[in-house]
C-alpha atoms as a PDB file:
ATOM      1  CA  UNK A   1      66.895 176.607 106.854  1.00  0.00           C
ATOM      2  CA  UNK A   2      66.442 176.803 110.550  1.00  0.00           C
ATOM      3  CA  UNK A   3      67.617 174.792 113.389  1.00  0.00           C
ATOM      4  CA  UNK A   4      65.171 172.881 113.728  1.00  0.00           C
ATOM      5  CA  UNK A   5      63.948 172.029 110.207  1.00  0.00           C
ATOM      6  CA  UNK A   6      67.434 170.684 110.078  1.00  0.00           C
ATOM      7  CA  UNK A   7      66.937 168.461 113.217  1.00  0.00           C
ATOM      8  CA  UNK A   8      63.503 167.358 111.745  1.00  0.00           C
ATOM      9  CA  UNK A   9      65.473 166.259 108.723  1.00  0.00           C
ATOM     10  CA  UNK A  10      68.030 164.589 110.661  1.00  0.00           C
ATOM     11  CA  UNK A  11      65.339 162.676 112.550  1.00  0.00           C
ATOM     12  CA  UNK A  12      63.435 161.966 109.470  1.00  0.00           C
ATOM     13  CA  UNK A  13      66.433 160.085 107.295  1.00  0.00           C
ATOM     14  CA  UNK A  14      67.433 158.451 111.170  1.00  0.00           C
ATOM     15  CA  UNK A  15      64.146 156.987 111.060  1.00  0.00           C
ATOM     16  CA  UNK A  16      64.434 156.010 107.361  1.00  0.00           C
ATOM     17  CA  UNK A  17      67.499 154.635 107.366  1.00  0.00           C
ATOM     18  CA  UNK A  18      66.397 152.292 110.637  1.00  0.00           C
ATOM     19  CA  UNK A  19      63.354 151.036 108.500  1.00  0.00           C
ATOM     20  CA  UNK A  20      64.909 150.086 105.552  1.00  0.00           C
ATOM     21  CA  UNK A  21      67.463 148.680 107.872  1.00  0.00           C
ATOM     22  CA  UNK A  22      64.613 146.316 109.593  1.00  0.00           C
ATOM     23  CA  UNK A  23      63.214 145.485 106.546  1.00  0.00           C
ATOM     24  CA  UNK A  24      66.126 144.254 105.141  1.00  0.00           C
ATOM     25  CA  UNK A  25      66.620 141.782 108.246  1.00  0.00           C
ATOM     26  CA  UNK A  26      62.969 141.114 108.061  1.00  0.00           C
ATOM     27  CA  UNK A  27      63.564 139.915 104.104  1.00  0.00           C
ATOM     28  CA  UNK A  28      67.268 138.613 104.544  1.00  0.00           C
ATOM     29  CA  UNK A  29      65.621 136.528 107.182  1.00  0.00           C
ATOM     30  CA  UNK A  30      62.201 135.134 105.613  1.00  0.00           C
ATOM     31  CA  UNK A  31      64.362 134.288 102.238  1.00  0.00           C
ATOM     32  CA  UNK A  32      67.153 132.284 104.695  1.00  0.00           C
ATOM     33  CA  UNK A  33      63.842 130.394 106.060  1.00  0.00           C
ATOM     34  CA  UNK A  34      62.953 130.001 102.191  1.00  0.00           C
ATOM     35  CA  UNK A  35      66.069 128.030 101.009  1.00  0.00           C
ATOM     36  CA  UNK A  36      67.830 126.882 103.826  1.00  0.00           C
ATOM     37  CA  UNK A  37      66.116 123.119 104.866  1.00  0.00           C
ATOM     38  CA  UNK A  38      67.174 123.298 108.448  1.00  0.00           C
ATOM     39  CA  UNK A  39      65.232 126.619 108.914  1.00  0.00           C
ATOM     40  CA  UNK A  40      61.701 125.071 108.180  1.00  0.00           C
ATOM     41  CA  UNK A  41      59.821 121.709 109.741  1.00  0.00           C
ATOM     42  CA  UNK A  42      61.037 119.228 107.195  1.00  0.00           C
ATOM     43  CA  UNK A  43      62.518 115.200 107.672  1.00  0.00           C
ATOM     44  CA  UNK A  44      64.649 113.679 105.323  1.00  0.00           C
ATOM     45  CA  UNK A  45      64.706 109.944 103.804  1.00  0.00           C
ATOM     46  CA  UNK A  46      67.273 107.528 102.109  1.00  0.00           C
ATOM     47  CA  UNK A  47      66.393 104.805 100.037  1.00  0.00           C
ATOM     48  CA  UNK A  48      69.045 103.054  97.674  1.00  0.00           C
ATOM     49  CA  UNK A  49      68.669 101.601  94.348  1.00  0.00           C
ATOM     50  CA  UNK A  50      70.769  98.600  92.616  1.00  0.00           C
ATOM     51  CA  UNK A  51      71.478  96.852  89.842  1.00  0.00           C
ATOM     52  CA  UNK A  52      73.458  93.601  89.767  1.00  0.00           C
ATOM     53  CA  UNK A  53      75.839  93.599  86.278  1.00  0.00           C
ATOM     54  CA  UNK A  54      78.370  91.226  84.814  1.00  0.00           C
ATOM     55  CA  UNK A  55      81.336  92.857  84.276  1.00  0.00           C
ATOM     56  CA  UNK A  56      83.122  92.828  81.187  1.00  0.00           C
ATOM     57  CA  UNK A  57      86.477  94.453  81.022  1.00  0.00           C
ATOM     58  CA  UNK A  58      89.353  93.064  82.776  1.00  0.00           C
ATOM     59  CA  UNK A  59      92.521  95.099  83.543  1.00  0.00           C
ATOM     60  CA  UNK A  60      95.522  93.618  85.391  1.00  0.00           C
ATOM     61  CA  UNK A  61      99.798  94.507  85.403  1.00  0.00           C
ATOM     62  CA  UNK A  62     102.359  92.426  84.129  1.00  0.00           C
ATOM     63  CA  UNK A  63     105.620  93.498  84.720  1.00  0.00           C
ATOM     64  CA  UNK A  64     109.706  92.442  83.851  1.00  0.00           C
ATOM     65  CA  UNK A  65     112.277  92.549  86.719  1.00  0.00           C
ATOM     66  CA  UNK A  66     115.515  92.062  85.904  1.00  0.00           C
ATOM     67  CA  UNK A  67     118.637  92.000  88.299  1.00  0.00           C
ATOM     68  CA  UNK A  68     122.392  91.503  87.406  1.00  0.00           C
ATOM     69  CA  UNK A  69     126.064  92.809  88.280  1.00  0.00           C
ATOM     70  CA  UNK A  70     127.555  96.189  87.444  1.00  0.00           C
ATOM     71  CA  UNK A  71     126.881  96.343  83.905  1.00  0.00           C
ATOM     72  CA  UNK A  72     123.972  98.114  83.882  1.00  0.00           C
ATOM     73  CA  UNK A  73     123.709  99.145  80.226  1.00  0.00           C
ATOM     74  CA  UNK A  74     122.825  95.421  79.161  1.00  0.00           C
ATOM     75  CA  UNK A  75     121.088  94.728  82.430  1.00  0.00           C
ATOM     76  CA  UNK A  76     118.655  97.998  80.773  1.00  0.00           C
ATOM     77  CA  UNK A  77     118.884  96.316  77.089  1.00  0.00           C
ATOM     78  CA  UNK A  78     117.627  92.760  78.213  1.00  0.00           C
ATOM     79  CA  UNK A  79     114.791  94.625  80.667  1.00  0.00           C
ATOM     80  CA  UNK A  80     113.603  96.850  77.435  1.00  0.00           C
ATOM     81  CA  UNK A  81     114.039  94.332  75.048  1.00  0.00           C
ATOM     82  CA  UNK A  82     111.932  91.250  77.149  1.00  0.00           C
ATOM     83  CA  UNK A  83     109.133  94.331  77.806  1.00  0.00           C
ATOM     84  CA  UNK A  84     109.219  95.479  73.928  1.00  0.00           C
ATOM     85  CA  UNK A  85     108.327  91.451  72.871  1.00  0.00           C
ATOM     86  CA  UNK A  86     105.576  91.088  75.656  1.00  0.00           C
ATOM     87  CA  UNK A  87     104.254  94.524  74.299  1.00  0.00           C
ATOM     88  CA  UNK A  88     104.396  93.332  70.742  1.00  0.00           C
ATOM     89  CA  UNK A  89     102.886  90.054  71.225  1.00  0.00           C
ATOM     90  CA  UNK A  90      99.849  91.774  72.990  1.00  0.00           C
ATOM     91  CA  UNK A  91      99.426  94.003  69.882  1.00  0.00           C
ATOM     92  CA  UNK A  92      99.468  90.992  67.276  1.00  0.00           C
ATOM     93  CA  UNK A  93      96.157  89.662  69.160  1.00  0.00           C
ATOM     94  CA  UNK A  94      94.417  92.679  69.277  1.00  0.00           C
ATOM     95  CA  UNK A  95      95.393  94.483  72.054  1.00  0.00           C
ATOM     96  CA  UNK A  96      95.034  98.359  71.493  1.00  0.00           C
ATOM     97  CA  UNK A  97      98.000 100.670  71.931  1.00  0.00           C
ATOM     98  CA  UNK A  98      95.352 102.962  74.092  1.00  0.00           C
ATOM     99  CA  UNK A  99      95.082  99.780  76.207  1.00  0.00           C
ATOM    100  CA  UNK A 100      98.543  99.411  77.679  1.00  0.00           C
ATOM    101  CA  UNK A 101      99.969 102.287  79.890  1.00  0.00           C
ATOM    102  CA  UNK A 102     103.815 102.053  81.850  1.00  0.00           C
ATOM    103  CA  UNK A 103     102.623 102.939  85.115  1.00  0.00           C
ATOM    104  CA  UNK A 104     106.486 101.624  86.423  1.00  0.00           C
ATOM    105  CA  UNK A 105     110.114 102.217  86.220  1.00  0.00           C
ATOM    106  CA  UNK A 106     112.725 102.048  88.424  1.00  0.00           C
ATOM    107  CA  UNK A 107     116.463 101.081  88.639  1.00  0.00           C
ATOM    108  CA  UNK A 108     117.541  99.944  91.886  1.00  0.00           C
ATOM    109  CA  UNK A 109     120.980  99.575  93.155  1.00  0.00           C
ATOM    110  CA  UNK A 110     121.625  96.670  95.242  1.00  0.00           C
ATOM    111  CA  UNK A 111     124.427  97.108  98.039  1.00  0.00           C
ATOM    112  CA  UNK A 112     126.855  94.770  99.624  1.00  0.00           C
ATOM    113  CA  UNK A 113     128.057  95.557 103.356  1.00  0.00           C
ATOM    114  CA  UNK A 114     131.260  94.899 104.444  1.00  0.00           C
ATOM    115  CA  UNK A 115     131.317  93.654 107.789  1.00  0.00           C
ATOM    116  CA  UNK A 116     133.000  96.276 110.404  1.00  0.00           C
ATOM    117  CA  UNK A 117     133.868  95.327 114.472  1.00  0.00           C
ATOM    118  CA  UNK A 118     135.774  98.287 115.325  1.00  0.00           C
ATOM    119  CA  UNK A 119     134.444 101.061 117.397  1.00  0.00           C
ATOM    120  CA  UNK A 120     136.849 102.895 116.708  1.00  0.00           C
ATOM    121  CA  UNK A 121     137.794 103.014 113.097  1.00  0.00           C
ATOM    122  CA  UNK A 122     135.103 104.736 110.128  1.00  0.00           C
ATOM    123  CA  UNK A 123     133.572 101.886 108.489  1.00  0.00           C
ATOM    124  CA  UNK A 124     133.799 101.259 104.622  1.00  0.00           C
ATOM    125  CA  UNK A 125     130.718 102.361 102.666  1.00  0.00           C
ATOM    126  CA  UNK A 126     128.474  99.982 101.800  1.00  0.00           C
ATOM    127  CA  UNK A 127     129.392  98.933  97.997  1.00  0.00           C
ATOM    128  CA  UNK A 128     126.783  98.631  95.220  1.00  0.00           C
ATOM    129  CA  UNK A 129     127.441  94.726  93.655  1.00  0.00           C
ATOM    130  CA  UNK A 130     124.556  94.858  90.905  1.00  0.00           C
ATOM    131  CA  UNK A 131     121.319  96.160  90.153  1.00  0.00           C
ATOM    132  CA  UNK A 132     117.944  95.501  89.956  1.00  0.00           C
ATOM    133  CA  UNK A 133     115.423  96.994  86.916  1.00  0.00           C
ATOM    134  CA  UNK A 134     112.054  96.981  87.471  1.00  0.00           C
ATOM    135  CA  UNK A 135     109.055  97.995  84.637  1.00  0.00           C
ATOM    136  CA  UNK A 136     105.383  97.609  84.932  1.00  0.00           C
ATOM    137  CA  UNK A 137     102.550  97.964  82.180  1.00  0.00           C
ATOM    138  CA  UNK A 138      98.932  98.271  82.905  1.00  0.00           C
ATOM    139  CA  UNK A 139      96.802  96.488  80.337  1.00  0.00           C
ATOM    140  CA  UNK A 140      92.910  96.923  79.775  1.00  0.00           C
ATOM    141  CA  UNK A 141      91.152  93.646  77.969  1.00  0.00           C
ATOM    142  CA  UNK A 142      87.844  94.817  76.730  1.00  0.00           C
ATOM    143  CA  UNK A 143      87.152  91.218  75.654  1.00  0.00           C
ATOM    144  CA  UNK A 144      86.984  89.441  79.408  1.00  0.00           C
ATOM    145  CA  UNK A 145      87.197  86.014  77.408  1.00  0.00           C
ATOM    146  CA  UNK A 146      90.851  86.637  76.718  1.00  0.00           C
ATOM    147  CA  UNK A 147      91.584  87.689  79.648  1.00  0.00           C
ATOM    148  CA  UNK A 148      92.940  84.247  81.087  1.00  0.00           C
ATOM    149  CA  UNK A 149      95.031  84.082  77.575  1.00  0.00           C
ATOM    150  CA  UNK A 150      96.681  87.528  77.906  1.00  0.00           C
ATOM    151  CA  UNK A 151      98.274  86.511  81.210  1.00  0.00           C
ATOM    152  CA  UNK A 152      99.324  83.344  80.052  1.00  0.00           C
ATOM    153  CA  UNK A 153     100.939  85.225  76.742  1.00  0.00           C
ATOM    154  CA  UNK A 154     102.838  88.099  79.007  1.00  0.00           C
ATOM    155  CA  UNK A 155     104.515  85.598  81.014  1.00  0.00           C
ATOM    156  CA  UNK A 156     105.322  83.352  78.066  1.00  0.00           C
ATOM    157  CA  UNK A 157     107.299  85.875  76.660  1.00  0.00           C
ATOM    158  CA  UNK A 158     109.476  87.167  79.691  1.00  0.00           C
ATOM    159  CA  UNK A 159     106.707  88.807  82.064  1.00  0.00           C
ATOM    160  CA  UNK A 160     107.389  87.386  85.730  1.00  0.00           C
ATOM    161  CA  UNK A 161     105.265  89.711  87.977  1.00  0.00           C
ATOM    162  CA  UNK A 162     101.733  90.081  87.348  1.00  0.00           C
ATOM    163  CA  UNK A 163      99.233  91.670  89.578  1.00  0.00           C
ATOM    164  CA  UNK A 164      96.781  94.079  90.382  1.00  0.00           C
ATOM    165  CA  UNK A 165      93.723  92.691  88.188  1.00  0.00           C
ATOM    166  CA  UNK A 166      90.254  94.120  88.822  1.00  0.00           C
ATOM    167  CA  UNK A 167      87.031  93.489  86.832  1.00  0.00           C
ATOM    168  CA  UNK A 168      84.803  95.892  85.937  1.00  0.00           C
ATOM    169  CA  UNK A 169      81.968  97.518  84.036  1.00  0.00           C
ATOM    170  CA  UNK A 170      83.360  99.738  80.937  1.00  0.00           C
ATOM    171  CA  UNK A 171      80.092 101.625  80.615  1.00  0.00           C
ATOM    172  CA  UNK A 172      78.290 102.406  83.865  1.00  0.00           C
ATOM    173  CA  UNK A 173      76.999 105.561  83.430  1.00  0.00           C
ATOM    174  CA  UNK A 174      73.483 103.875  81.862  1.00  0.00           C
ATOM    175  CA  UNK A 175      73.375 101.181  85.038  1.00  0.00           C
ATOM    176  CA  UNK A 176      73.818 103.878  87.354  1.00  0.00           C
ATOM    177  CA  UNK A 177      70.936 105.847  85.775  1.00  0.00           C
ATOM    178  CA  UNK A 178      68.231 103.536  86.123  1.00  0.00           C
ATOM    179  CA  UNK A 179      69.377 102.337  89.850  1.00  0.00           C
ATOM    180  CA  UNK A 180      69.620 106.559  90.140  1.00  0.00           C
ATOM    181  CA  UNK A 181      66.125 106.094  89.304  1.00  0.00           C
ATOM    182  CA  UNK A 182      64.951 103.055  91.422  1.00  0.00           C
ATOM    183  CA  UNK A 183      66.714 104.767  94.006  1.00  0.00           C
ATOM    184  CA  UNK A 184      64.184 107.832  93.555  1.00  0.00           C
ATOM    185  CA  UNK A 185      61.084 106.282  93.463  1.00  0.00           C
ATOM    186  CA  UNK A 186      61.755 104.686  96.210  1.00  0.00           C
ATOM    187  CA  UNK A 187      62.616 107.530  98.532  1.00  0.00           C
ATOM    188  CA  UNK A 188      60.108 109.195  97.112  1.00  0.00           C
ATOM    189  CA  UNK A 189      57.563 106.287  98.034  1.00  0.00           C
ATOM    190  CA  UNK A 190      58.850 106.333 101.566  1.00  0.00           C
ATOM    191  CA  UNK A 191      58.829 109.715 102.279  1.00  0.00           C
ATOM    192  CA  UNK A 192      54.586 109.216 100.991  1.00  0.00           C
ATOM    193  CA  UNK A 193      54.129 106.655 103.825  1.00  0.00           C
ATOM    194  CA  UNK A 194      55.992 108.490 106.245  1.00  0.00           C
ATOM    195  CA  UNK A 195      53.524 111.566 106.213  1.00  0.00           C
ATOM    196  CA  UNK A 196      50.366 109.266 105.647  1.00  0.00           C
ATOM    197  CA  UNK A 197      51.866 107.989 109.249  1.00  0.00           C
ATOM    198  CA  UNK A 198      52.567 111.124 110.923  1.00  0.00           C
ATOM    199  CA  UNK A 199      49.250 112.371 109.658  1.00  0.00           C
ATOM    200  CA  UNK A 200      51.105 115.136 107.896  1.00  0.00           C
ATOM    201  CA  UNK A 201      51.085 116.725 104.632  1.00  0.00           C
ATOM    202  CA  UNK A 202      53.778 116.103 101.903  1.00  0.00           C
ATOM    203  CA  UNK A 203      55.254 119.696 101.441  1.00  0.00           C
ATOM    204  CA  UNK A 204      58.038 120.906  99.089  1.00  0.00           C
ATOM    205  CA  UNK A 205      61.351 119.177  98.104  1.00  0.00           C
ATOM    206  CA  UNK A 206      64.114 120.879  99.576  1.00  0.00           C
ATOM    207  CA  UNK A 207      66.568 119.000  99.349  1.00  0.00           C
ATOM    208  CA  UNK A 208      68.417 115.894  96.785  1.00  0.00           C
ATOM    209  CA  UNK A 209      71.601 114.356  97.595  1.00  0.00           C
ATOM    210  CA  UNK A 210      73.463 111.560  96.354  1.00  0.00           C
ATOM    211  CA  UNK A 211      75.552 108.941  97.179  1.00  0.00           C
ATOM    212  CA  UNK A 212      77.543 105.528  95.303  1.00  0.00           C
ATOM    213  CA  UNK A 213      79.562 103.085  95.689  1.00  0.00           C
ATOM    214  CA  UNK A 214      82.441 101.412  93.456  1.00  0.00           C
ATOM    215  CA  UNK A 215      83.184  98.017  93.814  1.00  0.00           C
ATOM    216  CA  UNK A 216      86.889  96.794  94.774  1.00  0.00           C
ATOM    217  CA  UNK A 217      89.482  95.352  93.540  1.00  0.00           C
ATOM    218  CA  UNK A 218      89.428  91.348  92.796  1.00  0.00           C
ATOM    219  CA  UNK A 219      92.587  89.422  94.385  1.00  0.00           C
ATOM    220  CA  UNK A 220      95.189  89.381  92.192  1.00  0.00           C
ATOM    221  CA  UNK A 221      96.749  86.722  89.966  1.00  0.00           C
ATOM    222  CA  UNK A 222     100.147  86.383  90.933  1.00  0.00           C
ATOM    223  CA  UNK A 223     103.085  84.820  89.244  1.00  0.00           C
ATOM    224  CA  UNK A 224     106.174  85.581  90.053  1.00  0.00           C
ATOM    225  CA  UNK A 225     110.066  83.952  88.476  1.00  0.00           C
ATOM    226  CA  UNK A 226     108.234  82.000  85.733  1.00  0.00           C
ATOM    227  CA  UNK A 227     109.192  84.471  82.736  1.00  0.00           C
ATOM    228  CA  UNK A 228     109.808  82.680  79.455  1.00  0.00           C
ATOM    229  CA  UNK A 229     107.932  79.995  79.530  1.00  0.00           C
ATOM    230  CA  UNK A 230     106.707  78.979  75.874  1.00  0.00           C
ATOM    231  CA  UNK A 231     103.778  76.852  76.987  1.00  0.00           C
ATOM    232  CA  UNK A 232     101.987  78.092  80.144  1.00  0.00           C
ATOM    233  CA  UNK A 233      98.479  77.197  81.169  1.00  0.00           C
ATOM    234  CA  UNK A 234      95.812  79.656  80.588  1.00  0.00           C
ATOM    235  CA  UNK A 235      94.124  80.859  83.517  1.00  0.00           C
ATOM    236  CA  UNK A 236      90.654  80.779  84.554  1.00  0.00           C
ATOM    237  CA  UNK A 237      88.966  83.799  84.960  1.00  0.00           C
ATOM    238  CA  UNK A 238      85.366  83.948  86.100  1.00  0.00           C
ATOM    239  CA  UNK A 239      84.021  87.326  86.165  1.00  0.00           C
ATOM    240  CA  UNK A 240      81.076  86.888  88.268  1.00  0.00           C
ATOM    241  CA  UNK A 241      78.796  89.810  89.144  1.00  0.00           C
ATOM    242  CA  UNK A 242      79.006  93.292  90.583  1.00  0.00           C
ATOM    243  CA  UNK A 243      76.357  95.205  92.299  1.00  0.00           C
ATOM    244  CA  UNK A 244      75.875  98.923  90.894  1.00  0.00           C
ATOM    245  CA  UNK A 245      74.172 101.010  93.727  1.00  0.00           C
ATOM    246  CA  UNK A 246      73.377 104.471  94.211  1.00  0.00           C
ATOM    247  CA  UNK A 247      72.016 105.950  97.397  1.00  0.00           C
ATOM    248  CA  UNK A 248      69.718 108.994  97.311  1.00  0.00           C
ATOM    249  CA  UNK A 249      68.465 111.112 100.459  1.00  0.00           C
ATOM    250  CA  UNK A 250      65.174 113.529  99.545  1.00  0.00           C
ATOM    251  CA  UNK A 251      64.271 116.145 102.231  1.00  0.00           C
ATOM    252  CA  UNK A 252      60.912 117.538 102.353  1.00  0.00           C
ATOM    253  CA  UNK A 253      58.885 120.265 104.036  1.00  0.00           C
ATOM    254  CA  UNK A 254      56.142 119.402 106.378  1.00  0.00           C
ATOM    255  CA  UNK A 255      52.924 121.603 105.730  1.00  0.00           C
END
């Protein structure tokens, strides 16, 4: 092969390789315009859906602290044994074994300091005169009617810290579907008028997002160094009404 056959060659795959190498820009670039939203005319809207529902499962934590001197194998016995009859008496009305979680325990020691003036003398080490045994079960009550007897029955028998109780909805996932779906038709409703307005056309769906919110905690019910009573009066627990809402933003193209 001569010369310049071989620099006709050359040129020819030079040239070759520079188309293919356009087109695939040309192609990369239409199918980025294709998927990406931000590359095309388009405007987004948000419309939210809700759905007001009584909840009715209760959880709150009771909890045993115990403090005493140095003898902290019977400080542990009378910490165990006041949490095993709480635990016990929740079982004998019903209350599941799936339905009451330790989420605490902790032993403490407590310190007594020794006064020290000199400057220039080491000072004794603090001393440890007792401890303290703290232990914490969370409790679910999928009957909200007992809810106000449960805390009344865990600090009957030796409970005195309860806290942390929050009402909700056990099942949500079916309340959050249908304000999922009011959510929908509504952004779907406004994004109609919006181009009737604008005197546009309604083009593809690009884009779904979503967004919810939980509702908090309720303020706790608090008692605290009233263990072992035998008759203590049964809260009242009104469970009122949570709102379920889902946000949803569509984005469409503008033809």
């Amino acid at each position: 092969m001569g010369i310049q056959a071989k620099n006709a060659l050359l040129a020819t795959g030079i040239l070759a390789t520079i188309a293919f190498a356009y087109a695939a820009v040309q192609f990369s670039g239409a199918y980025a315009q294709g998927i990406d939203p931000a590359s095309t005319r388009s405007f987004s809207v948000l419309a939210e859906g809700k759905i007001v529902a009584v909840p009715d499962t209760a959880e709150f934590t009771f909890g045993v602290i115990t403090e005493g001197n140095k003898a902290l194998s019977i400080l542990q016995e009378e910490n165990t044994t006041a949490m095993n009859n709480i635990l016990q008496a929740m079982k004998s009305v019903g209350v599941e074994e799936r339905d009451l979680q330790t989420n605490f325990y902790s032993i403490s020691p407590r310190y007594q300091y020794i006064p020290c003036y000199s400057e220039r003398d080491t000072c004794p080490p603090p001393d440890i005169s007792g401890y303290t045994i703290s232990q914490t079960v969370q409790v679910r009550v999928r009957d909200l009617a007992k809810t106000g007897e449960l805390l009344a029955l865990a600090t009957s028998k030796g409970a005195n810290s309860i806290s942390q109780i929050s009402l909700i909805v056990d099942d949500r996932e079916e309340l959050e579907q249908k304000a999922r779906e009011i959510a929908i038709s509504k952004a779907q409703e406004k994004a109609k008028n919006i181009a009737v307005a604008a005197k546009v056309r309604l083009g593809r769906l690009l884009q779904i997002e979503e967004y919810n919110t939980y509702p908090g905690i309720y303020p706790s019910y608090l008692k605290e160094g009233m263990g072992g009573a035998e008759d203590m009066a049964i809260p009242s627990i009104e469970p009122g009404t949570q709102e379920i809402t889902i946000q949803i933003m569509l984005r469409y193209e503008i033809k």
